[in-house]
PDB file of N, CA and C in Angstrom:
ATOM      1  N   UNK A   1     -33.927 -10.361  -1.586  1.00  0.00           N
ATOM      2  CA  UNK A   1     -32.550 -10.090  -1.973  1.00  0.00           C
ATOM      3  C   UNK A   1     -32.478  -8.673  -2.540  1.00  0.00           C
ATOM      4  N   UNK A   2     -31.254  -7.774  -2.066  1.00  0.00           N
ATOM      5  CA  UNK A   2     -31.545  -6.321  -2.473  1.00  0.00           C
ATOM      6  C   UNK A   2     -31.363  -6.258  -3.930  1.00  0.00           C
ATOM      7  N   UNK A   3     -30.853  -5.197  -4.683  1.00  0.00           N
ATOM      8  CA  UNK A   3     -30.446  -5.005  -5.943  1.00  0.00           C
ATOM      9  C   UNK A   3     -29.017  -5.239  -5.925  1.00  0.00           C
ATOM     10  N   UNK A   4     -27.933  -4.877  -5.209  1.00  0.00           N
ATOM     11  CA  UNK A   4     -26.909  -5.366  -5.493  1.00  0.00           C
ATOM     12  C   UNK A   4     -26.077  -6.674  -5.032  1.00  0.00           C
ATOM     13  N   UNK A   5     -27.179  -7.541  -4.483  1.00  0.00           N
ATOM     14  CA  UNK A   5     -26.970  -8.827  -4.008  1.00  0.00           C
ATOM     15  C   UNK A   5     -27.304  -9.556  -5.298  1.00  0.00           C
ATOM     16  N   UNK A   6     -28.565  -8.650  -5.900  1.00  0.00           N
ATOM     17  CA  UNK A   6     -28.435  -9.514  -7.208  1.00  0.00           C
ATOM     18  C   UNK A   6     -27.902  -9.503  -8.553  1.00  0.00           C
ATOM     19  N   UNK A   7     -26.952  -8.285  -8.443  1.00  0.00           N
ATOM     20  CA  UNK A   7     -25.536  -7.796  -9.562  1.00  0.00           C
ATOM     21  C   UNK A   7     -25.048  -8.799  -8.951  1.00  0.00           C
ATOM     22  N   UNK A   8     -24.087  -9.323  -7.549  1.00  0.00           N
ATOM     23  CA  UNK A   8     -22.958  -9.930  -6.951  1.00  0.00           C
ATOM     24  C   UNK A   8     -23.706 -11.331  -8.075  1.00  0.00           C
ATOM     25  N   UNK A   9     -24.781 -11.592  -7.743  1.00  0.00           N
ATOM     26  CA  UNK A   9     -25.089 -13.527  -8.154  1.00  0.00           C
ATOM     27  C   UNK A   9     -25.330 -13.046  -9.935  1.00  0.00           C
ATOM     28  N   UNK A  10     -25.456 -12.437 -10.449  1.00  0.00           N
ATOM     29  CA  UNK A  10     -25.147 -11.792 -11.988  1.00  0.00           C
ATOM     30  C   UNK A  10     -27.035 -12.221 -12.642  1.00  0.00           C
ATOM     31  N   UNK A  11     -27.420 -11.885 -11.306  1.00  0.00           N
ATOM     32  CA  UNK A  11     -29.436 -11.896 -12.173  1.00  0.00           C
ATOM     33  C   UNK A  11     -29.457 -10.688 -12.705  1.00  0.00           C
ATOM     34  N   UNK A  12     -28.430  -9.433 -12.169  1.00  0.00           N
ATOM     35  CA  UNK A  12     -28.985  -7.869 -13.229  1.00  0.00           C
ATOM     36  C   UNK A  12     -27.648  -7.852 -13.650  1.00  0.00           C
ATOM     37  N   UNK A  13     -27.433  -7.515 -15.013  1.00  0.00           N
ATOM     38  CA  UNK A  13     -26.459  -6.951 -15.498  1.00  0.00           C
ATOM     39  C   UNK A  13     -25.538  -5.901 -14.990  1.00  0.00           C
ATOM     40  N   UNK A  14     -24.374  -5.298 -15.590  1.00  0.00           N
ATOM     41  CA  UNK A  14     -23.819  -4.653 -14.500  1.00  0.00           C
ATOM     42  C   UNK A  14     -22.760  -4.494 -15.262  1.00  0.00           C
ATOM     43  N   UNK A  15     -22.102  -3.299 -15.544  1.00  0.00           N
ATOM     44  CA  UNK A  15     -20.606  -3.138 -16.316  1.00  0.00           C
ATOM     45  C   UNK A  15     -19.349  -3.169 -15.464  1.00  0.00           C
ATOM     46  N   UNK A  16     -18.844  -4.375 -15.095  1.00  0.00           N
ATOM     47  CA  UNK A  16     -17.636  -4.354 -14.320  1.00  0.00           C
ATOM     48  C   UNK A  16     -17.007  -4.447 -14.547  1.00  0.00           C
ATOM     49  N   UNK A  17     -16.125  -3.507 -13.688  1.00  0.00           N
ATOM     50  CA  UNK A  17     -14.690  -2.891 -13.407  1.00  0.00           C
ATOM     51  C   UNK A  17     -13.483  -3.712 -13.450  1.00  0.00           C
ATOM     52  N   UNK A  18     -14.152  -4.419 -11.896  1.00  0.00           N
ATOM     53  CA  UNK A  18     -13.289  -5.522 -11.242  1.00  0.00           C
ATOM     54  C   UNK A  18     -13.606  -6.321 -10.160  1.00  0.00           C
ATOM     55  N   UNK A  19     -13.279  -7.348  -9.975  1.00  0.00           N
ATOM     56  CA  UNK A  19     -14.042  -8.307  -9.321  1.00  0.00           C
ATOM     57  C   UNK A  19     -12.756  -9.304  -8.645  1.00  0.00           C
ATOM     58  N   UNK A  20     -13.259  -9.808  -7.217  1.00  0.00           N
ATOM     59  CA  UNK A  20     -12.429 -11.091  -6.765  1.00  0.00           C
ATOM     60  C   UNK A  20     -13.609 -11.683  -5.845  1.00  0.00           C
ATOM     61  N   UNK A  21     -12.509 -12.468  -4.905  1.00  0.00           N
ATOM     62  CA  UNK A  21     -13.606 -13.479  -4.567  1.00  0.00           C
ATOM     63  C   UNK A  21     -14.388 -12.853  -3.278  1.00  0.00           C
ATOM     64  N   UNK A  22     -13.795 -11.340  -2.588  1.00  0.00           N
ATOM     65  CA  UNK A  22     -15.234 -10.721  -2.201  1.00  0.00           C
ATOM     66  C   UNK A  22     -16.080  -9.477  -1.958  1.00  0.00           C
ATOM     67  N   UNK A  23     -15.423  -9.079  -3.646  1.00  0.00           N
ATOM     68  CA  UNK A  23     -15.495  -7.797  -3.812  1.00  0.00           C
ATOM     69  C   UNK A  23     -15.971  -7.804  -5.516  1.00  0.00           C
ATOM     70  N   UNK A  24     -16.604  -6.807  -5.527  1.00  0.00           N
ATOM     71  CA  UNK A  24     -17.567  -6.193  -7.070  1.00  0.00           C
ATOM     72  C   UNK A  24     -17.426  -4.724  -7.483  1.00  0.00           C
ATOM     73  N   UNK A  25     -16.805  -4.571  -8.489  1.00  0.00           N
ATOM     74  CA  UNK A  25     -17.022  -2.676  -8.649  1.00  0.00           C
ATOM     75  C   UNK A  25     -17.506  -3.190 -10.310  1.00  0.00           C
ATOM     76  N   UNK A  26     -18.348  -1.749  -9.984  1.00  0.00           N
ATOM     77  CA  UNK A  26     -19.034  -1.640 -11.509  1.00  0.00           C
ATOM     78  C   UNK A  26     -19.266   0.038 -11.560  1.00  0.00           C
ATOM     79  N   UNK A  27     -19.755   0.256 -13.037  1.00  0.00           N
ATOM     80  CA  UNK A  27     -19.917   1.705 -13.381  1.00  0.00           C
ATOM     81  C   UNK A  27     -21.429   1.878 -12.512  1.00  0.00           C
ATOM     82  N   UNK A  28     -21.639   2.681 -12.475  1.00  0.00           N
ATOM     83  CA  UNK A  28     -23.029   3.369 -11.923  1.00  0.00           C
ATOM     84  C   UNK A  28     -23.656   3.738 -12.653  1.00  0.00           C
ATOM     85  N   UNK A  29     -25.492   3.390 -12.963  1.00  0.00           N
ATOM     86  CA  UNK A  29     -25.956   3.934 -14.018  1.00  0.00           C
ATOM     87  C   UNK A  29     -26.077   5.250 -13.909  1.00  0.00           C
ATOM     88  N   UNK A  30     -25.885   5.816 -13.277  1.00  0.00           N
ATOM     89  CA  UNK A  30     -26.331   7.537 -13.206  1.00  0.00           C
ATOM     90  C   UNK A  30     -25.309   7.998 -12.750  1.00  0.00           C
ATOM     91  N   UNK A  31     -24.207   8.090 -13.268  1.00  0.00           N
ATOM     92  CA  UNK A  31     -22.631   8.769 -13.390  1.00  0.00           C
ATOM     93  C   UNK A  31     -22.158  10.282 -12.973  1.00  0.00           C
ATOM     94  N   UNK A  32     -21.970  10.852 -11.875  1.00  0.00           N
ATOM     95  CA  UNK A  32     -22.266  12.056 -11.484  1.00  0.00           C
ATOM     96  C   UNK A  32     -20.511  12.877 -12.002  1.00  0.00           C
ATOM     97  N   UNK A  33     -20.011  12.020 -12.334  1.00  0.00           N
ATOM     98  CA  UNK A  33     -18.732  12.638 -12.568  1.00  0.00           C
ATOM     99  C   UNK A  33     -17.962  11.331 -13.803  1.00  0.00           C
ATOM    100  N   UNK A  34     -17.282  11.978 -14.670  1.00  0.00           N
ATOM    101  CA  UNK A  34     -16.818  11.016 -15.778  1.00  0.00           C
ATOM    102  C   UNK A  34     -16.210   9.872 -15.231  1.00  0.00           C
ATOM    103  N   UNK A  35     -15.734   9.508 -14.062  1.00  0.00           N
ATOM    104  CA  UNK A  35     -15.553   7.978 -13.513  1.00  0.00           C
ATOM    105  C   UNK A  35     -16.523   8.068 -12.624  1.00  0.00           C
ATOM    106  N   UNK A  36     -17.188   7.563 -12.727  1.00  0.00           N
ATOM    107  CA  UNK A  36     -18.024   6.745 -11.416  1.00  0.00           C
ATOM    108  C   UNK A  36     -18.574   5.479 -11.108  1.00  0.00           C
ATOM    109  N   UNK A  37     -17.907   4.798 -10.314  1.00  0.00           N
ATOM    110  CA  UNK A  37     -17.819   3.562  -9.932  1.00  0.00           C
ATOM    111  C   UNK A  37     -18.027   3.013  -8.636  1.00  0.00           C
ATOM    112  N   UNK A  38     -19.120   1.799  -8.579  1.00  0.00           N
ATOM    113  CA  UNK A  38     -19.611   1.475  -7.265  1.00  0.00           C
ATOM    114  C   UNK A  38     -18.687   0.268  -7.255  1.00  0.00           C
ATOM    115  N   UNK A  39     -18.179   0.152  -5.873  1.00  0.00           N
ATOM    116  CA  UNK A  39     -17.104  -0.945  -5.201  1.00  0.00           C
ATOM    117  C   UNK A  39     -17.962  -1.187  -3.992  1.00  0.00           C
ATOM    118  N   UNK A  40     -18.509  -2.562  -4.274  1.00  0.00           N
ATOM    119  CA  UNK A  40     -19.417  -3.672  -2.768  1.00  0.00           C
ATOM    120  C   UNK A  40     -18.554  -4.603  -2.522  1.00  0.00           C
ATOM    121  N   UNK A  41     -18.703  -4.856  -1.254  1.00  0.00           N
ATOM    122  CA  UNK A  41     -18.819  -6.623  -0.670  1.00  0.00           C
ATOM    123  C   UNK A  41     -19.512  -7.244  -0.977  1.00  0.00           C
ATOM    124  N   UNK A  42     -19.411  -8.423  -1.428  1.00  0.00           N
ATOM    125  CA  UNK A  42     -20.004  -9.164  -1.937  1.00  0.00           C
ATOM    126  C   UNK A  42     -20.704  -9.784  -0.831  1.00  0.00           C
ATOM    127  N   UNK A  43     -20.691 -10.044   0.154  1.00  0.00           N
ATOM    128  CA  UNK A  43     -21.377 -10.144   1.760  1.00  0.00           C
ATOM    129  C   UNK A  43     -22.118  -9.071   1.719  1.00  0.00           C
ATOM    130  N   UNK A  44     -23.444  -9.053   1.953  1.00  0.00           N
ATOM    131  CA  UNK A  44     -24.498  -8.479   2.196  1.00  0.00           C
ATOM    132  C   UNK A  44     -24.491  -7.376   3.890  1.00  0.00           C
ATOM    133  N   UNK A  45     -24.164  -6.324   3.574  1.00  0.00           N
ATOM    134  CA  UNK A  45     -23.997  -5.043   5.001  1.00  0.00           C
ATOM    135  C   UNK A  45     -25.035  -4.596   4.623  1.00  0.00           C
ATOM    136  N   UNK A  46     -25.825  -4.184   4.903  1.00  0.00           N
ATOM    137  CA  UNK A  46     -26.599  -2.576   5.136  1.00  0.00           C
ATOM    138  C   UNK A  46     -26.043  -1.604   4.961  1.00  0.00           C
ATOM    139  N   UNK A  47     -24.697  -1.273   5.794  1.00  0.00           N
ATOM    140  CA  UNK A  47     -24.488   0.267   5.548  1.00  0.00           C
ATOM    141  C   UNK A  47     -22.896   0.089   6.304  1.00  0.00           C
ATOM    142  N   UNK A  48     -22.050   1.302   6.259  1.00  0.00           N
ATOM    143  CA  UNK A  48     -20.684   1.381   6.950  1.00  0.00           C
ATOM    144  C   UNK A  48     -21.039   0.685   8.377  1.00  0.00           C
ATOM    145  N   UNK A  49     -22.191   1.331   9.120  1.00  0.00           N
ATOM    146  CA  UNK A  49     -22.322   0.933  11.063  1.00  0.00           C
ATOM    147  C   UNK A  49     -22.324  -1.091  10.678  1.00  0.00           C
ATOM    148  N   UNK A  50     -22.468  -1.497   9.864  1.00  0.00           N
ATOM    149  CA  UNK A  50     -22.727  -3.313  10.074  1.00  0.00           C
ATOM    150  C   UNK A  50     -21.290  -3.267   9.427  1.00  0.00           C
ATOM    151  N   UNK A  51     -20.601  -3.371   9.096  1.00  0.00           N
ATOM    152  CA  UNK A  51     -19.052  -3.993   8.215  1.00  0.00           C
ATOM    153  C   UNK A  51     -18.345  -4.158   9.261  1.00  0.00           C
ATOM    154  N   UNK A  52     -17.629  -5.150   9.292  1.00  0.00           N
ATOM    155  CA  UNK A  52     -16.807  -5.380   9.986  1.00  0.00           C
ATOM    156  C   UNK A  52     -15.565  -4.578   9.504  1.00  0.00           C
ATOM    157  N   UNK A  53     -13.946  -4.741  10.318  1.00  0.00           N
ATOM    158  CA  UNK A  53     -12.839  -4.019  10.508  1.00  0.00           C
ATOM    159  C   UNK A  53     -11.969  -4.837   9.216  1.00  0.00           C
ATOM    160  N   UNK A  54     -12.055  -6.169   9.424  1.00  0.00           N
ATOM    161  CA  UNK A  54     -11.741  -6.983   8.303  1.00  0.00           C
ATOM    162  C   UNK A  54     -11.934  -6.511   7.212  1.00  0.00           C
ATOM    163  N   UNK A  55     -13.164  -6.665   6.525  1.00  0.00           N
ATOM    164  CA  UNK A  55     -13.864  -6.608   5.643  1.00  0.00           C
ATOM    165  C   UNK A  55     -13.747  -4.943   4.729  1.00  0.00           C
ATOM    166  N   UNK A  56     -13.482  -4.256   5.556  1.00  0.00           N
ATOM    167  CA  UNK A  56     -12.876  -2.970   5.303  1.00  0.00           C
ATOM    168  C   UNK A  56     -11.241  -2.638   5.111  1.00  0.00           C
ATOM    169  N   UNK A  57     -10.636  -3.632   5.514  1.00  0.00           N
ATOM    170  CA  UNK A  57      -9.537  -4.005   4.841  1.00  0.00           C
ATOM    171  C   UNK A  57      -8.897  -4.218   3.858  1.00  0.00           C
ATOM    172  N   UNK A  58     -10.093  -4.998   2.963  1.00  0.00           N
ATOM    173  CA  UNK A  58      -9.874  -5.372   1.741  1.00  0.00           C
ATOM    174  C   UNK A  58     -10.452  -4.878   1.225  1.00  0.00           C
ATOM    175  N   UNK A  59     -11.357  -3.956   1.520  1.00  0.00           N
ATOM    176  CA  UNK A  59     -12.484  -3.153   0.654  1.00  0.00           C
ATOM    177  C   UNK A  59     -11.106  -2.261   0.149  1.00  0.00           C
ATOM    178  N   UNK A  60     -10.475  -1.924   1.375  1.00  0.00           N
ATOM    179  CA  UNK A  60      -9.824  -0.804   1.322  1.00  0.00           C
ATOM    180  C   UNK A  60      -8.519  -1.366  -0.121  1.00  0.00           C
ATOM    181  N   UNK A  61      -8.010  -2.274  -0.088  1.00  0.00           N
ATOM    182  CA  UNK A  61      -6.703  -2.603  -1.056  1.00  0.00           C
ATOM    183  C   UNK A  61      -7.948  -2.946  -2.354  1.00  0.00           C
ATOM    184  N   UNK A  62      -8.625  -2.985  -2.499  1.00  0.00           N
ATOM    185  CA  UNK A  62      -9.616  -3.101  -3.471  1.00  0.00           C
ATOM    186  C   UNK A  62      -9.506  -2.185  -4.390  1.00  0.00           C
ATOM    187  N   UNK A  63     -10.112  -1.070  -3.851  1.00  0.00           N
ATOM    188  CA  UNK A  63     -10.325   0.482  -3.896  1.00  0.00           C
ATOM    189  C   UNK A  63      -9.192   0.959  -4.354  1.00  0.00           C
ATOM    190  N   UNK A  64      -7.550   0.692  -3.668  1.00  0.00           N
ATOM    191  CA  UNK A  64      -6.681   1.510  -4.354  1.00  0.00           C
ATOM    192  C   UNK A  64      -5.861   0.537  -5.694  1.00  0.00           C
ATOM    193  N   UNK A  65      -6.302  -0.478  -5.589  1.00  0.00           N
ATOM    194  CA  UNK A  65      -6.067  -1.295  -6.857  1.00  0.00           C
ATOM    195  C   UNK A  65      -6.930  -1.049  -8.357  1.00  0.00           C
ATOM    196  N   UNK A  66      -7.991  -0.633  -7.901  1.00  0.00           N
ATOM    197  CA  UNK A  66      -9.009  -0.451  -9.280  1.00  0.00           C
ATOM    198  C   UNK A  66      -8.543   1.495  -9.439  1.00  0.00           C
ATOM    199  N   UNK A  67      -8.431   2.252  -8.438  1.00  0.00           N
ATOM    200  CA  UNK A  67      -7.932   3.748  -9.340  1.00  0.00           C
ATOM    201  C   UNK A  67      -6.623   3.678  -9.781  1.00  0.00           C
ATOM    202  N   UNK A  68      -6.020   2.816  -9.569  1.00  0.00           N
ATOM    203  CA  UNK A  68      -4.318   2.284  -9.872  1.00  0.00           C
ATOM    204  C   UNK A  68      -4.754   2.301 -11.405  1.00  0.00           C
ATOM    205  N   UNK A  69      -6.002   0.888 -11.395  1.00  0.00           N
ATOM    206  CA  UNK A  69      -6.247   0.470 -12.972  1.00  0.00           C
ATOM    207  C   UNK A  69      -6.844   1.470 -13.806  1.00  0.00           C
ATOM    208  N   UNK A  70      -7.652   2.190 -13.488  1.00  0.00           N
ATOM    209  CA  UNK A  70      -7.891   2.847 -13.847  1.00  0.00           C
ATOM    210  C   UNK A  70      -7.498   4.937 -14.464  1.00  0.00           C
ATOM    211  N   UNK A  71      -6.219   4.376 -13.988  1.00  0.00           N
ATOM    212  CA  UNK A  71      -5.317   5.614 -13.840  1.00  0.00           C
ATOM    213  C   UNK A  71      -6.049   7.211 -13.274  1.00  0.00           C
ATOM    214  N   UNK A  72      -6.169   7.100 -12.236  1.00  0.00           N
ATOM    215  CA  UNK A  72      -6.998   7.915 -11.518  1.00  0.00           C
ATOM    216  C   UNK A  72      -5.933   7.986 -10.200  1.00  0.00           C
ATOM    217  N   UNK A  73      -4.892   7.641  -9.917  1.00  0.00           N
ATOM    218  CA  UNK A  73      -4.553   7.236  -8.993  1.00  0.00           C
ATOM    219  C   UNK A  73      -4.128   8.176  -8.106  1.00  0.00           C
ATOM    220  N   UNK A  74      -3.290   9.541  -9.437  1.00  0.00           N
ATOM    221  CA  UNK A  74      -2.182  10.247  -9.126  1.00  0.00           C
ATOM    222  C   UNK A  74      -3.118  11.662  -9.598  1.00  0.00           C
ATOM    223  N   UNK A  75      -4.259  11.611 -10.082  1.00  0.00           N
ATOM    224  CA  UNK A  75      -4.710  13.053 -10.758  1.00  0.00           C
ATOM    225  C   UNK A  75      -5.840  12.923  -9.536  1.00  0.00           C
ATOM    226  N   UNK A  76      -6.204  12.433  -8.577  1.00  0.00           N
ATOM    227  CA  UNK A  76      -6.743  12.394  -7.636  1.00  0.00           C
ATOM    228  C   UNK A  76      -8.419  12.695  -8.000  1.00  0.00           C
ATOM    229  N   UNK A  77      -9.221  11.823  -6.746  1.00  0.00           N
ATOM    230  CA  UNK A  77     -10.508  10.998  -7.126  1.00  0.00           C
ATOM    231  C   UNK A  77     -11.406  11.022  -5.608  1.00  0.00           C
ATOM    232  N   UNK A  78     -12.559  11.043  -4.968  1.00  0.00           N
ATOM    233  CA  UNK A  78     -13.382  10.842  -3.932  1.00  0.00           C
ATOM    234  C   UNK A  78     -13.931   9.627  -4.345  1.00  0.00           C
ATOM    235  N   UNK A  79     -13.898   9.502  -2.565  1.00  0.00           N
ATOM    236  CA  UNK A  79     -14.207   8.139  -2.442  1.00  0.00           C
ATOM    237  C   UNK A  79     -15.219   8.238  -1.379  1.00  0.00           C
ATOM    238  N   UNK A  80     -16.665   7.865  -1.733  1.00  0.00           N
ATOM    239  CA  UNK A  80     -17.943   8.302  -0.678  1.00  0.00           C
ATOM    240  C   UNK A  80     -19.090   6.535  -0.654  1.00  0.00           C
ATOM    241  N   UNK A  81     -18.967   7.204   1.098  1.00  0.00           N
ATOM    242  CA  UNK A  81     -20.492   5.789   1.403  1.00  0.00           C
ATOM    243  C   UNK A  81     -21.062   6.659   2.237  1.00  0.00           C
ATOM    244  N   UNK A  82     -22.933   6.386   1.664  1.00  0.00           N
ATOM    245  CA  UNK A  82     -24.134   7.262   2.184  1.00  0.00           C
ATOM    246  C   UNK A  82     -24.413   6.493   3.015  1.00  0.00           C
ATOM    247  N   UNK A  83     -24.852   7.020   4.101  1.00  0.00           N
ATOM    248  CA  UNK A  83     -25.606   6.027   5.506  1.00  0.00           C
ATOM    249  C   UNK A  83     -26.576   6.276   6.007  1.00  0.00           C
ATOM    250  N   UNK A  84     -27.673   5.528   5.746  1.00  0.00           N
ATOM    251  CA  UNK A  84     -29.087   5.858   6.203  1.00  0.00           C
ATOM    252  C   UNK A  84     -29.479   6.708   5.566  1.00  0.00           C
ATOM    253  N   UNK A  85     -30.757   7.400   5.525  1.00  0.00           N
ATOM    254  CA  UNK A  85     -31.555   8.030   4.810  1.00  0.00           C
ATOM    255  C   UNK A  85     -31.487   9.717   4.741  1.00  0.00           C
ATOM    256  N   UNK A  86     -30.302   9.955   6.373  1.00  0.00           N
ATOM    257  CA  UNK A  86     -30.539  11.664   5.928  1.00  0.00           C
ATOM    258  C   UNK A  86     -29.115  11.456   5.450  1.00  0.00           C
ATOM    259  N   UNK A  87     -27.950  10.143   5.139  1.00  0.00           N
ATOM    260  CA  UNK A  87     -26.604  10.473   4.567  1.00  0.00           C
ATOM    261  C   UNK A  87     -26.761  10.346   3.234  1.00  0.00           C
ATOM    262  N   UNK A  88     -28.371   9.601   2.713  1.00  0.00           N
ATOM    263  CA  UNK A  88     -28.411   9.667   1.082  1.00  0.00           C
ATOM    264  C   UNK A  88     -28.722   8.512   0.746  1.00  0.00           C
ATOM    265  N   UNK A  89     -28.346   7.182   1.576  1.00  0.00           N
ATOM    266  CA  UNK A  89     -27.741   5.571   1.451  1.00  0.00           C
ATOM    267  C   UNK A  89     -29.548   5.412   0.681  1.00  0.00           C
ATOM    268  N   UNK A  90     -29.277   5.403  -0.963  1.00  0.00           N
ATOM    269  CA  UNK A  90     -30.470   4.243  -1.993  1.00  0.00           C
ATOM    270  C   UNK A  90     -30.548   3.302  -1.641  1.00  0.00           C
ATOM    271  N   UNK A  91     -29.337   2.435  -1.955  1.00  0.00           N
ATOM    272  CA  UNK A  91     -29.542   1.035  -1.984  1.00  0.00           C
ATOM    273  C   UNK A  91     -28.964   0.422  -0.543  1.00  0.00           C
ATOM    274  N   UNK A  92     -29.847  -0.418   0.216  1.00  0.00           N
ATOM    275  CA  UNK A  92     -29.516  -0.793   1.593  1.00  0.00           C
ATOM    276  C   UNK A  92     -28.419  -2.095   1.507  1.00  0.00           C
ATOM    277  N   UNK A  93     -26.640  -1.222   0.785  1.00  0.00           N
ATOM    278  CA  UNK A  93     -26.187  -2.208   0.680  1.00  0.00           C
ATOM    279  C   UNK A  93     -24.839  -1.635   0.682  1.00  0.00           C
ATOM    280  N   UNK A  94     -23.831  -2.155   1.617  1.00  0.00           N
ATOM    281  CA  UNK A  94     -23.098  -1.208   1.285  1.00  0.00           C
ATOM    282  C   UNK A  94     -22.103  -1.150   0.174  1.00  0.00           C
ATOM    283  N   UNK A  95     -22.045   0.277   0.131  1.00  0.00           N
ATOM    284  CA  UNK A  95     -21.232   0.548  -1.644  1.00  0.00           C
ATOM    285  C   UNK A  95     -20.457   1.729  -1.216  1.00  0.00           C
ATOM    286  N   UNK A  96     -19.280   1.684  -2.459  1.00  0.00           N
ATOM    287  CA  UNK A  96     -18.231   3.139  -1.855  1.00  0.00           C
ATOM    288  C   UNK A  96     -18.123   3.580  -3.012  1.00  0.00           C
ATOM    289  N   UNK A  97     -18.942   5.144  -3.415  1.00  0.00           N
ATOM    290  CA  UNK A  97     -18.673   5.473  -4.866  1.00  0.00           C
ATOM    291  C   UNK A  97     -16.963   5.858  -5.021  1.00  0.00           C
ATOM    292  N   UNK A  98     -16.629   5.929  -6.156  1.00  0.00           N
ATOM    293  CA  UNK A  98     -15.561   6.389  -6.833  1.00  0.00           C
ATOM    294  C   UNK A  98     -15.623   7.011  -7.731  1.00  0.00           C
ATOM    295  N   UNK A  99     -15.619   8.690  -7.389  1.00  0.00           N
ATOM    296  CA  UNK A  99     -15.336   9.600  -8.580  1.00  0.00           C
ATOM    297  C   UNK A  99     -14.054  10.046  -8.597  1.00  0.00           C
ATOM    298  N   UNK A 100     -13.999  10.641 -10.166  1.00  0.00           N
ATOM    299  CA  UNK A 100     -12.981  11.048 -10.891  1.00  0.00           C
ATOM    300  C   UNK A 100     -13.144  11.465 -12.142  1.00  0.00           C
ATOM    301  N   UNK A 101     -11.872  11.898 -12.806  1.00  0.00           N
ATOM    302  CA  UNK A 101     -11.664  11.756 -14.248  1.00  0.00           C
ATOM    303  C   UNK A 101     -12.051  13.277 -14.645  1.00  0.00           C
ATOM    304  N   UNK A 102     -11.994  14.262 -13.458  1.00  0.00           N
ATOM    305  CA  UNK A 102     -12.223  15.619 -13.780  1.00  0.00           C
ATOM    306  C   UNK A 102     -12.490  16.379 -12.351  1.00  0.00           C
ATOM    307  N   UNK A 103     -12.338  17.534 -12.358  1.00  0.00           N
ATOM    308  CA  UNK A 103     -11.462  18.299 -11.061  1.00  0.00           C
ATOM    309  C   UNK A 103     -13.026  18.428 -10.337  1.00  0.00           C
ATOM    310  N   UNK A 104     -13.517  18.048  -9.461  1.00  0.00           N
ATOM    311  CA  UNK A 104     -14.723  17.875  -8.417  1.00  0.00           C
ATOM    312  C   UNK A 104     -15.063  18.957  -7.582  1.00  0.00           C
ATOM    313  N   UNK A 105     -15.995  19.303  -7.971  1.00  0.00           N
ATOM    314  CA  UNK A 105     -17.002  20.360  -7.188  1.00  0.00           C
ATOM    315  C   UNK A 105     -17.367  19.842  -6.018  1.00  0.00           C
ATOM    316  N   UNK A 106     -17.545  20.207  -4.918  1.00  0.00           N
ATOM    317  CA  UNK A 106     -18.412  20.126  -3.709  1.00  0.00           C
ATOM    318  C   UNK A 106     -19.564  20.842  -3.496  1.00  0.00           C
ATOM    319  N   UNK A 107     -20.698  19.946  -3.825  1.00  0.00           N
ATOM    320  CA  UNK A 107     -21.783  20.851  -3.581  1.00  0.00           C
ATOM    321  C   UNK A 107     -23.140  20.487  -2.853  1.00  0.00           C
ATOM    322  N   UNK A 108     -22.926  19.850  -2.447  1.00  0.00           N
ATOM    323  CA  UNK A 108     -23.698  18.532  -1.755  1.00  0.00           C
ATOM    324  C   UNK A 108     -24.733  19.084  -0.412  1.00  0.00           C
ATOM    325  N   UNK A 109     -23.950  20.066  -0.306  1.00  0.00           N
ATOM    326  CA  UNK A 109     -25.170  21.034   0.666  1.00  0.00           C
ATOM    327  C   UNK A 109     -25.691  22.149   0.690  1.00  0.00           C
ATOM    328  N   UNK A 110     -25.422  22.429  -0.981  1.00  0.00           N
ATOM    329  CA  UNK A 110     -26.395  23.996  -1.208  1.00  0.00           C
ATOM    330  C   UNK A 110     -27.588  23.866  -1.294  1.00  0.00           C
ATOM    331  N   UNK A 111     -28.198  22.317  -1.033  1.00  0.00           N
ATOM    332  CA  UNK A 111     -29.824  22.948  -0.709  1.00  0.00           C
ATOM    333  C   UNK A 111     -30.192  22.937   0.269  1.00  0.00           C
ATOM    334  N   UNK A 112     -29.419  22.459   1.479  1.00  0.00           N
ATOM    335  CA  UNK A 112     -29.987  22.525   3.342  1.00  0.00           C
ATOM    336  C   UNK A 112     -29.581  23.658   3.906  1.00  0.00           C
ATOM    337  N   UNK A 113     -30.110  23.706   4.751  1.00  0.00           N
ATOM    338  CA  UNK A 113     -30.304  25.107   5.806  1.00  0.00           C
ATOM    339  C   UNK A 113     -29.480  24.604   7.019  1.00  0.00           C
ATOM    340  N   UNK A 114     -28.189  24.861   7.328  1.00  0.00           N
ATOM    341  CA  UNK A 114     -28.050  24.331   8.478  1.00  0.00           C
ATOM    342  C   UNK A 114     -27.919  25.216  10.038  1.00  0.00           C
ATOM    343  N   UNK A 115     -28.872  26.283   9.778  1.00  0.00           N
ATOM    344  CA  UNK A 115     -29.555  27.121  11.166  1.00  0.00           C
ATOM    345  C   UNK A 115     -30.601  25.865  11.719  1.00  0.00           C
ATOM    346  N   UNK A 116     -29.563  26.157  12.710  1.00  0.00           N
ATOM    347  CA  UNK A 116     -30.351  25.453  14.016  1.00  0.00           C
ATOM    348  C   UNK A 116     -30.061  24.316  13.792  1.00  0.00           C
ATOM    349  N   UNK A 117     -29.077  23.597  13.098  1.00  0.00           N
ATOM    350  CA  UNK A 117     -28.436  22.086  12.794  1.00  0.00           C
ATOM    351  C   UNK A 117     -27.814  21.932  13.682  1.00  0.00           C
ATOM    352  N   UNK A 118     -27.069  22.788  14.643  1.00  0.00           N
ATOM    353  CA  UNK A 118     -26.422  22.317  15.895  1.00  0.00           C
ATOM    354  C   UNK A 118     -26.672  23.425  17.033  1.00  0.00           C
TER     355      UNK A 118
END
């Protein structure tokens, strides 16, 4: 069972957000921006390529219900899922961070070289 299959069944602790019957957001221990918040399915994906169209549906009214709650809604926030190992994806599960709560840098590729990337 991965690590966040075992936040969903509550064997690891976990500071949550918000929760229904198939969806989980919690804070992230390693907070890259003053909101940061992981939102799963509670159904076990791998990554964006396994989710179904459904299931991303409600991920999706999920997502704009918790920056609603969180008043993030209107001062605007990123919303990111890593895939596979050169998109970043830790945990083999899928998750959609949520930052906010302060004006966001992009910097995510000042350490690759992308000569000869295409």
């Amino acid at each position: 069972m991965c690590l966040f299959c075992k936040i969903v069944e509550k064997e690891i602790p976990s500071n949550i957000v918000a929760e229904n019957e198939n969806f989980l957001a919690f804070h992230d221990i390693n907070p890259k921006a003053p909101v940061h918040i992981l939102a799963i399915p509670k159904q076990h994906f791998e990554s964006f390529n396994d989710v179904t169209p459904e299931v991303m549906a409600g991920m999706t009214s999920f997502i704009q219900q918790i920056v609603k709650d969180i008043n993030i809604e209107k001062s605007g926030y990123r919303v990111i899922t890593n895939i596979g190992e050169n998109g970043g994806q830790e945990v083999k599960h899928l998750h959609f961070h949520i930052l906010g709560g302060a004006k966001l840098k992009w910097g995510h590729f000042s350490d690759s070289d992308p000569k000869g990337m295409f």
